[in-house]
Every structure is written in C-alpha cells, then in structure tokens.
N, C-alpha and C. Protein backbone atom coordinates (compact mmCIF):
# COMPACT_ATOMS: atom_id res chain seq x y z
N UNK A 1 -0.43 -14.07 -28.55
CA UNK A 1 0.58 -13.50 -27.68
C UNK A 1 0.52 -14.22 -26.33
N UNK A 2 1.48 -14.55 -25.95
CA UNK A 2 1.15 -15.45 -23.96
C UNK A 2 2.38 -14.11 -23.40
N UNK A 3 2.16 -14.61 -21.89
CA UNK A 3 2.22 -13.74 -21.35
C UNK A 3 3.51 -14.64 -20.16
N UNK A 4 4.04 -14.01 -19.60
CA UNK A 4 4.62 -14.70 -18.89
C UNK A 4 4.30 -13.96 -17.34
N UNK A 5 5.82 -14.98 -16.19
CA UNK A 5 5.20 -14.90 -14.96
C UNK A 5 6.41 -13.58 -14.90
N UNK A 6 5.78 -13.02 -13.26
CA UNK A 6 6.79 -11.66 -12.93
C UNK A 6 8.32 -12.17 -12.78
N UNK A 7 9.23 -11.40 -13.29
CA UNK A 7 10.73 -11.90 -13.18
C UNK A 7 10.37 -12.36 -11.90
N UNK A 8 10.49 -12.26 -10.84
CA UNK A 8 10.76 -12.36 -9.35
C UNK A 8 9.70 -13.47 -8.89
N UNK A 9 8.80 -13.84 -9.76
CA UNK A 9 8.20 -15.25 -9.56
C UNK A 9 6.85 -13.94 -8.90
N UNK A 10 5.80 -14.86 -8.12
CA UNK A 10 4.78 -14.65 -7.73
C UNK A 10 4.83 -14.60 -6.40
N UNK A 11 4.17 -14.13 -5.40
CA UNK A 11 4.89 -14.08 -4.15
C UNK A 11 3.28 -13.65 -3.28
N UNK A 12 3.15 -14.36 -2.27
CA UNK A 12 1.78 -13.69 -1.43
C UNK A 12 2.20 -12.73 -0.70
N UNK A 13 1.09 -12.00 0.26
CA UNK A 13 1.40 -11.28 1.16
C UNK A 13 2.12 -11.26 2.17
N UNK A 14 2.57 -10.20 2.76
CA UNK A 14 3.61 -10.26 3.87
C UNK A 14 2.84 -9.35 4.99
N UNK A 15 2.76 -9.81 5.97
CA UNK A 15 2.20 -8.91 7.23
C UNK A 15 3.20 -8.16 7.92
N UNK A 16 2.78 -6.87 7.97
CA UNK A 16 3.47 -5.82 8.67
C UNK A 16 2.66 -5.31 9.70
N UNK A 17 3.37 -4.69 10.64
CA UNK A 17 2.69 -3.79 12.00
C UNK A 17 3.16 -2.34 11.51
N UNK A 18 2.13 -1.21 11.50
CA UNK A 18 2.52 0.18 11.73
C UNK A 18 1.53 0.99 12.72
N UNK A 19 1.91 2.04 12.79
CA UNK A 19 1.28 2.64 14.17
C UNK A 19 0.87 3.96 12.84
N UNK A 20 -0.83 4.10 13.27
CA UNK A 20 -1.37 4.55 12.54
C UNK A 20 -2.39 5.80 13.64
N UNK A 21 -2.19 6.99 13.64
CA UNK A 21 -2.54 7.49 14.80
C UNK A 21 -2.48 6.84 16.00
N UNK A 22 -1.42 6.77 16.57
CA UNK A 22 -1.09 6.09 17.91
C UNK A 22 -1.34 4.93 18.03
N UNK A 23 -2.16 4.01 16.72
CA UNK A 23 -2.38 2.61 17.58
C UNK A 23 -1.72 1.55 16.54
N UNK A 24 -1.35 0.90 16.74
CA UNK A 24 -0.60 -0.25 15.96
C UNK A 24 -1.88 -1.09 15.21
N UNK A 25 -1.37 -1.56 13.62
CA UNK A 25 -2.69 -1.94 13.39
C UNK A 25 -1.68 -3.28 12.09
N UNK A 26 -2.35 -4.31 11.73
CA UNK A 26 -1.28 -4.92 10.96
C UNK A 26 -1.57 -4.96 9.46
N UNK A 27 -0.88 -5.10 8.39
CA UNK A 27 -1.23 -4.73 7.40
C UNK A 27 -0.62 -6.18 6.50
N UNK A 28 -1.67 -6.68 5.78
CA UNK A 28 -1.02 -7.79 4.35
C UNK A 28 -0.94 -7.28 3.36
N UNK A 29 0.06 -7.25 2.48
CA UNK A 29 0.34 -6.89 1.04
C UNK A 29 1.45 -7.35 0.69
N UNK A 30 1.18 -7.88 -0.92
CA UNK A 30 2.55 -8.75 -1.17
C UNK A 30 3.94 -7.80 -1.35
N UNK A 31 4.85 -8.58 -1.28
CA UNK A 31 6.22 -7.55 -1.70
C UNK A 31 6.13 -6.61 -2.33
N UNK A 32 5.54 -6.83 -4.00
CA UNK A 32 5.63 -5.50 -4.90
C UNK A 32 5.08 -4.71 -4.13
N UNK A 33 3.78 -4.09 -3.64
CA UNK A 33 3.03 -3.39 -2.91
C UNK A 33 3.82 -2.42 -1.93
N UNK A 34 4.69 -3.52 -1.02
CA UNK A 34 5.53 -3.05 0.08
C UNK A 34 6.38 -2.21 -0.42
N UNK A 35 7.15 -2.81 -1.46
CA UNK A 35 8.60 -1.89 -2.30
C UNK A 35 7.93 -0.40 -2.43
N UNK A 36 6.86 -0.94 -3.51
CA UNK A 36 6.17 0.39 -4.14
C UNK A 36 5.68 1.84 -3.07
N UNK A 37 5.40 1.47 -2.05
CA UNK A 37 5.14 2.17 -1.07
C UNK A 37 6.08 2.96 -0.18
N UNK A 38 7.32 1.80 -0.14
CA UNK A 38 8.58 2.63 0.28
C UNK A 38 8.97 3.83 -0.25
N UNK A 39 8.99 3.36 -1.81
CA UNK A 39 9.27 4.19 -2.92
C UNK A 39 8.62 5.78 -2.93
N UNK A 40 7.68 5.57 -3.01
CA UNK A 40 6.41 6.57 -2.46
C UNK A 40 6.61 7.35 -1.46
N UNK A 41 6.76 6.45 -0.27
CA UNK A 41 7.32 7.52 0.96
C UNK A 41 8.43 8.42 0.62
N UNK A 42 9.21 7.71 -0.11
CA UNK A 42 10.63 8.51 -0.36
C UNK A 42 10.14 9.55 -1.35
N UNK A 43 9.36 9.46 -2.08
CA UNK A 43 9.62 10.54 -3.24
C UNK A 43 8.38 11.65 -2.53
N UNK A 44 7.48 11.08 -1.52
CA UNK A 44 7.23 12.12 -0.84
C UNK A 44 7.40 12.42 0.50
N UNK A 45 8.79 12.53 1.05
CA UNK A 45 9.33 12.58 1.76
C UNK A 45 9.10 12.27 3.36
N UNK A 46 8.86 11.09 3.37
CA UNK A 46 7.54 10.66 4.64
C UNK A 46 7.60 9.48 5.20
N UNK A 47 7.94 9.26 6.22
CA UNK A 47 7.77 8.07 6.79
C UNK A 47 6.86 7.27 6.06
N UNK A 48 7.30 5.85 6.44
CA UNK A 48 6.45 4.58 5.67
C UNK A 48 5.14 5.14 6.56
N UNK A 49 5.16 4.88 7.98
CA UNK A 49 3.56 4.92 8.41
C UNK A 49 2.97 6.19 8.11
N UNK A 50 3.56 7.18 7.92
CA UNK A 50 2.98 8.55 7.69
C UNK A 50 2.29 8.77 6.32
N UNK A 51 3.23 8.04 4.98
CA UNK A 51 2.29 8.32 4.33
C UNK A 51 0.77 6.97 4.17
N UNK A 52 1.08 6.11 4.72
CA UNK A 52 -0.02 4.94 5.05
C UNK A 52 -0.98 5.53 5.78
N UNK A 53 -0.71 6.57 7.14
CA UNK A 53 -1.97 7.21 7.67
C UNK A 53 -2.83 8.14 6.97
N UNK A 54 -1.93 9.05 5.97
CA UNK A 54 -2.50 9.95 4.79
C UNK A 54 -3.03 9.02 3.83
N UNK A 55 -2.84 8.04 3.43
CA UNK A 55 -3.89 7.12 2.65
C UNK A 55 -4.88 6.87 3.29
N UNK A 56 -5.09 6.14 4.89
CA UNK A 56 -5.74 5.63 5.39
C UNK A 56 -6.77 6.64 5.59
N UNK A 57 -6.08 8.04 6.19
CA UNK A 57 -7.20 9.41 6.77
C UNK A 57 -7.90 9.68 5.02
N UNK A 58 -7.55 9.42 3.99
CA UNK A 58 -8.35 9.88 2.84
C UNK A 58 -9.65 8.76 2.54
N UNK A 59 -9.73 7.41 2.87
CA UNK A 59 -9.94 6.19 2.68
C UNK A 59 -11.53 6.21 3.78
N UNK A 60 -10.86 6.94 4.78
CA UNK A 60 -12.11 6.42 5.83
C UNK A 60 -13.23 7.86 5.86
N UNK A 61 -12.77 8.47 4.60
CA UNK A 61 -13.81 9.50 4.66
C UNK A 61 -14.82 9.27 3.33
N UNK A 62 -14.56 8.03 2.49
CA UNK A 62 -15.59 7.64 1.48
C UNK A 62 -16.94 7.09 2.32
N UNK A 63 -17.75 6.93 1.57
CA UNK A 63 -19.18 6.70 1.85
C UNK A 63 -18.88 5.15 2.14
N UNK A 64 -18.45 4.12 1.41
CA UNK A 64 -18.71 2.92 2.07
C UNK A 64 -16.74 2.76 1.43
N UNK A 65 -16.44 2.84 2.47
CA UNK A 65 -14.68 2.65 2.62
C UNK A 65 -14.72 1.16 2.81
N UNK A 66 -13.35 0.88 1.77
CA UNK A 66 -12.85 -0.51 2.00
C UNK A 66 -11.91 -0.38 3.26
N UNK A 67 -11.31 -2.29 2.56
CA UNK A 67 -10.41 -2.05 3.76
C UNK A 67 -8.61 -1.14 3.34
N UNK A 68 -7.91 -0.99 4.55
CA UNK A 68 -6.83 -0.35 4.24
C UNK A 68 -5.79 -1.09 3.23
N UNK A 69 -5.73 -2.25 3.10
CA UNK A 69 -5.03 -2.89 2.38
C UNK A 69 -5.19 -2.78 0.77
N UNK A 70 -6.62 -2.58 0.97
CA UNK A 70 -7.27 -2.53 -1.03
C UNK A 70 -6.92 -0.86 -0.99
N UNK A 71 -7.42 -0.19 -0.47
CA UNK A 71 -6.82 0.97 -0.28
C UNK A 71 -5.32 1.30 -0.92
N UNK A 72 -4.96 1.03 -0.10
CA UNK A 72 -3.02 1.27 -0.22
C UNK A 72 -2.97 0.52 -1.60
N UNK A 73 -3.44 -0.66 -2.05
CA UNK A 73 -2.96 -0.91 -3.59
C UNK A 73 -3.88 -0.28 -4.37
N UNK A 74 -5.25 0.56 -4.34
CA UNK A 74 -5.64 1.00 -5.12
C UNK A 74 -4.75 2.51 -5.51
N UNK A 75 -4.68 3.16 -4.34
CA UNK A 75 -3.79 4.22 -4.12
C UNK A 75 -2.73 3.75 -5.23
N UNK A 76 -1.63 3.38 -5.21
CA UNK A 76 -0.18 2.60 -5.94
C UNK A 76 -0.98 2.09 -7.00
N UNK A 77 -1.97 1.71 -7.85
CA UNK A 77 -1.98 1.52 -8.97
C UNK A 77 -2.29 2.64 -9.15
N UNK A 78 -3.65 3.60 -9.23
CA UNK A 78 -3.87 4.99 -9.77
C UNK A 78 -2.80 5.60 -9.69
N UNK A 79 -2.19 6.06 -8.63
CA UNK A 79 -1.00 7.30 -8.93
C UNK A 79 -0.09 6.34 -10.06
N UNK A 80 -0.09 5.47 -10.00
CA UNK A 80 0.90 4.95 -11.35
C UNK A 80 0.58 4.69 -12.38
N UNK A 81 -0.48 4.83 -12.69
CA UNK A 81 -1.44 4.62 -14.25
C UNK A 81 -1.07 5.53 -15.12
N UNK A 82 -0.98 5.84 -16.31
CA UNK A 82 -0.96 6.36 -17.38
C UNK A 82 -1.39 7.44 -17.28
C-alpha cells in the first residue's frame, strides 16, 4: 500500500502573536494546526486566544510541561482521535 502527500501539499509553520493573560507571546504551527484550532474555538464558542489560554492554563500545571506549541497540537490530535 503507499501512501500519498496531503491534498494541500506539505506546508511548515506559520508564526502568530496572541495575548495570553495580558501578555503577547508568539506561537509556530503549521496551517492544518491553525485551521483546526479556529475550528475548535468556534465549536466552543471562544475566542482564538481564549481557548489557547485554556490549553495553555491546563499545560502549565503538568509536572514537567512542554512547550505551548506541542501542547496545542497534542490537545487537536487527542480531542480528535477515535
């Protein structure tokens, strides 16, 4: 069986700025990531940075926390898993 590439080709990260408890902080993640997150906000009714700070405030209360970026895509694969 082979596998092919994503319709939309392959694509790196894109840097964004959001304000995350009052302070602006910048964030890399490729497109899919970005979409997926929009998506997210919308279906839980929330600003893009709002629900990124509710990821982030769950993230920095593990014992050895990554960073926010692995975060936010670990977040978006689990809630979308099977």
């Amino acid at each position: 069986m082979t596998i092919a590439p994503p319709p939309q080709g392959f694509a790196g990260p894109v840097k964004r700025s959001v304000t995350i408890a009052g302070h602006q902080t910048s964030i890399s993640l490729e497109p899919v990531f970005w979409t997926a997150l929009e998506q997210a906000a919308g279906v839980h009714r929330l600003p893009l940075s709002a629900l990124i700070a509710q990821i982030d405030a769950l993230r920095i209360v593990e014992a050895d926390p990554p960073n926010l970026a692995s975060a936010l895509r670990t977040w978006l694969f689990v809630r979308n898993a099977p």
